[in-house]
C-alpha atoms as a PDB file:
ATOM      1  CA  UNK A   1     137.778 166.711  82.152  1.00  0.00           C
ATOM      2  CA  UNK A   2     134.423 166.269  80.002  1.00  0.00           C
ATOM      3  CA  UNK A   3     131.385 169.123  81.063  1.00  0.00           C
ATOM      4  CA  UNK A   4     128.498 168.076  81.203  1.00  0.00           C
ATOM      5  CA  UNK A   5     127.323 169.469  77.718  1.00  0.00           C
ATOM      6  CA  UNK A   6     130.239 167.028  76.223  1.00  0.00           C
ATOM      7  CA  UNK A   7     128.485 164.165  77.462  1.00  0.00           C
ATOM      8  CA  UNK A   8     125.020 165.802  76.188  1.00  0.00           C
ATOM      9  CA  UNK A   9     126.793 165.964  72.928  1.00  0.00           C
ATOM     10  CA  UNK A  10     128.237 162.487  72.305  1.00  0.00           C
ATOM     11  CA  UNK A  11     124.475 161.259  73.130  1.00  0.00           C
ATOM     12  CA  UNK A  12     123.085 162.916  70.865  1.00  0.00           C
ATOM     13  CA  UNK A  13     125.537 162.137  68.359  1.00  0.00           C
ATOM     14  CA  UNK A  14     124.920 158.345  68.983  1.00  0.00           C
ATOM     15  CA  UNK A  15     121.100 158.988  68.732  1.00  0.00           C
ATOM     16  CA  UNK A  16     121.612 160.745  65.346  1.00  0.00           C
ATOM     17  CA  UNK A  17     123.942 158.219  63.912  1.00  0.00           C
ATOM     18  CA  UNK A  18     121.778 155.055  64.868  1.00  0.00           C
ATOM     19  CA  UNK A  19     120.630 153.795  61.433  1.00  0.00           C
ATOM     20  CA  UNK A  20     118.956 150.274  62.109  1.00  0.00           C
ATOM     21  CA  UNK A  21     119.122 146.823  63.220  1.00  0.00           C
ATOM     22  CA  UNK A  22     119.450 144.027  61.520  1.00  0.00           C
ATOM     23  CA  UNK A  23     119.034 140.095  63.007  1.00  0.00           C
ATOM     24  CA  UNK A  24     120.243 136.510  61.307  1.00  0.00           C
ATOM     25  CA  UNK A  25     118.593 133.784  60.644  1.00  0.00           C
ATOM     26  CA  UNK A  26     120.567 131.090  59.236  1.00  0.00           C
ATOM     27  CA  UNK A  27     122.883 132.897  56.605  1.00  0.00           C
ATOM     28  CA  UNK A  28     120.292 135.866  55.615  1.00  0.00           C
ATOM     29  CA  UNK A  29     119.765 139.188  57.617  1.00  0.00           C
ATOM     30  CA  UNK A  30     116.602 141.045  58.004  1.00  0.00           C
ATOM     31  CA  UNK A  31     116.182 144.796  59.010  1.00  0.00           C
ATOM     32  CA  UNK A  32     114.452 145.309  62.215  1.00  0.00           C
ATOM     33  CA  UNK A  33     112.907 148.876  63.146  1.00  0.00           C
ATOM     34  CA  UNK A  34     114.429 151.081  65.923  1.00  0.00           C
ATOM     35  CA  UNK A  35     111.386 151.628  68.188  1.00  0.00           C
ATOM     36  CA  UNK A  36     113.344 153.899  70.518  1.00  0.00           C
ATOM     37  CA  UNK A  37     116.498 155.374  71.637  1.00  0.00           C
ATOM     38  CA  UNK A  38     116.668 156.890  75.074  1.00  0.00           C
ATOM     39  CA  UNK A  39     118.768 157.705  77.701  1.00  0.00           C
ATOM     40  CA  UNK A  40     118.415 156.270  80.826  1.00  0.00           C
ATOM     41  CA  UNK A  41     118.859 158.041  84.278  1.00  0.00           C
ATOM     42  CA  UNK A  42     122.670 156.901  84.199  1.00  0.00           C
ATOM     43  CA  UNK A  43     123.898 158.611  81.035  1.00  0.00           C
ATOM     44  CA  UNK A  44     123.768 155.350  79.116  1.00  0.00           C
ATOM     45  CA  UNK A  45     122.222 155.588  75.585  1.00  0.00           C
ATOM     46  CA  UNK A  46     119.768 152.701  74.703  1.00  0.00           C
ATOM     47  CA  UNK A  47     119.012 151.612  71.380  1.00  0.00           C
ATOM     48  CA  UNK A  48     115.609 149.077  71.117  1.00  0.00           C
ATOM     49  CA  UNK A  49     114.558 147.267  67.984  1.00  0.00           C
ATOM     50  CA  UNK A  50     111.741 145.035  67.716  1.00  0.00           C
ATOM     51  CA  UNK A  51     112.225 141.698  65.756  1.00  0.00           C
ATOM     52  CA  UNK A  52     109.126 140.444  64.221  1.00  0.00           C
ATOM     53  CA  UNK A  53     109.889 137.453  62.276  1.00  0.00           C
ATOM     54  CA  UNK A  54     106.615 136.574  60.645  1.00  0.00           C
ATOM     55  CA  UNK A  55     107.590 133.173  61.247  1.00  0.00           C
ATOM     56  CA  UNK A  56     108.929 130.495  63.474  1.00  0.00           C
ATOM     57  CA  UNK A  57     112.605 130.434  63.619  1.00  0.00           C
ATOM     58  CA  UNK A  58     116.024 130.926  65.341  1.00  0.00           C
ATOM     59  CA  UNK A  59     118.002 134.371  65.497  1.00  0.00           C
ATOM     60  CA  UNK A  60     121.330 133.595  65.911  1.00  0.00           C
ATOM     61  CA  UNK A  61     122.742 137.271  66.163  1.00  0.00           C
ATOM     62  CA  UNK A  62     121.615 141.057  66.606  1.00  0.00           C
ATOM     63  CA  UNK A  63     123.537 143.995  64.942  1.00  0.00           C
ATOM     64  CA  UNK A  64     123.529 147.660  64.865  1.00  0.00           C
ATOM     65  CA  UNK A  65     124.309 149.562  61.720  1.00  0.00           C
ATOM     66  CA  UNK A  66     124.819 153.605  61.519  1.00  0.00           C
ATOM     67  CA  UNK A  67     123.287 155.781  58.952  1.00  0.00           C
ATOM     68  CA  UNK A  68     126.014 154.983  56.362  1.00  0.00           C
ATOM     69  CA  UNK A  69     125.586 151.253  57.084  1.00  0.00           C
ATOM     70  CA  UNK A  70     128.776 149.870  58.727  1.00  0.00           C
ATOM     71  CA  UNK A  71     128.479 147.564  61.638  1.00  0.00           C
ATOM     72  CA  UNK A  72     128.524 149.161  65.141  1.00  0.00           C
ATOM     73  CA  UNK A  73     127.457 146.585  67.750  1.00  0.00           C
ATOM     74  CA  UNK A  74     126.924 142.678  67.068  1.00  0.00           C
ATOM     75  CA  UNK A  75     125.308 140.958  69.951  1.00  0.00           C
ATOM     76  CA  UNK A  76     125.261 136.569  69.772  1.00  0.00           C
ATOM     77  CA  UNK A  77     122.082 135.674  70.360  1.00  0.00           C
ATOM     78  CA  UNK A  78     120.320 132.155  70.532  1.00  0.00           C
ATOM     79  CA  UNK A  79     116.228 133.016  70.519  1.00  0.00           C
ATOM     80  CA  UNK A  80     113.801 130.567  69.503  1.00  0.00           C
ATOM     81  CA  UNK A  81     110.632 132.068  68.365  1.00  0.00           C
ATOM     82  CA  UNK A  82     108.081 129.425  68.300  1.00  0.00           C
ATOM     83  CA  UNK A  83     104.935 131.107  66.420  1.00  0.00           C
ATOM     84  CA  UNK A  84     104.660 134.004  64.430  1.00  0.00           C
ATOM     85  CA  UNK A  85     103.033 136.030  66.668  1.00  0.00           C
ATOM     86  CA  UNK A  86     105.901 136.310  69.084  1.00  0.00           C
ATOM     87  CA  UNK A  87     107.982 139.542  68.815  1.00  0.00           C
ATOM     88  CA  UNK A  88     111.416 139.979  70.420  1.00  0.00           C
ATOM     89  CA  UNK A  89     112.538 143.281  72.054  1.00  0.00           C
ATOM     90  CA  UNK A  90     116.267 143.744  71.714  1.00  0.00           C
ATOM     91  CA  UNK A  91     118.844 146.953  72.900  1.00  0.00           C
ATOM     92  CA  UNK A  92     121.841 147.799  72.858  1.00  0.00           C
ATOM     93  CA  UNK A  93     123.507 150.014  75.515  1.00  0.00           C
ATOM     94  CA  UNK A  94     126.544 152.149  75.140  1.00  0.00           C
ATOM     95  CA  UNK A  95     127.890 154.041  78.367  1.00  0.00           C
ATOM     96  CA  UNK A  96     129.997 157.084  77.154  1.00  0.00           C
ATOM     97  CA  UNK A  97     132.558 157.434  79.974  1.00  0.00           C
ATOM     98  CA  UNK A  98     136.165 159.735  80.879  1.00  0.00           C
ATOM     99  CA  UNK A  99     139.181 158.104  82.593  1.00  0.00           C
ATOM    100  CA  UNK A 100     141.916 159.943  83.267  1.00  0.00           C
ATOM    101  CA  UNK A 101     145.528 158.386  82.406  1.00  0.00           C
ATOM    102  CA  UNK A 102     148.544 159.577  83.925  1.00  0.00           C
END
């Protein structure tokens, strides 16, 4: 069984290895910051990005890239922003869990 301090450690290891999000609009992607990664009072690991488009549009998907770059998460989104004003708070949650198999 997983201590306590494994759990702790895979975390971590997700918050380290978080590089940045990306979102689509029509065929091109745009970065979009990580704002913040926390853990919430469950144990799951939360990754927020805020998408601020500039302009109006639709986002047709979220994804989350690691520090090297490769694709972690995707998320299919449909989100029309009307003005440019408008930003768009997005996360990703990833519950580390144990299961025993017999």
């Amino acid at each position: 069984m997983m201590t306590p301090q494994a759990f702790a450690d895979f975390r971590n290891f997700v918050k380290r290895r978080v590089g940045k999000a990306q979102y689509r609009v029509d065929s091109t992607w745009y970065d979009a910051p990580i704002v913040d990664i926390v853990v919430t009072a469950d144990g799951t690991v939360r990754v927020m990005s805020q998408i601020a488009h500039g302009a109006a549009c639709t986002i047709a998907e979220v994804r989350l890239l690691n520090t090297e770059n490769a694709v972690w998460a995707v998320k299919t989104v449909t989100v029309v922003i009307e003005t440019a004003s408008t930003n768009l708070l997005q996360w990703f949650d990833f519950n580390i869990s144990e299961s025993e198999v017999s």
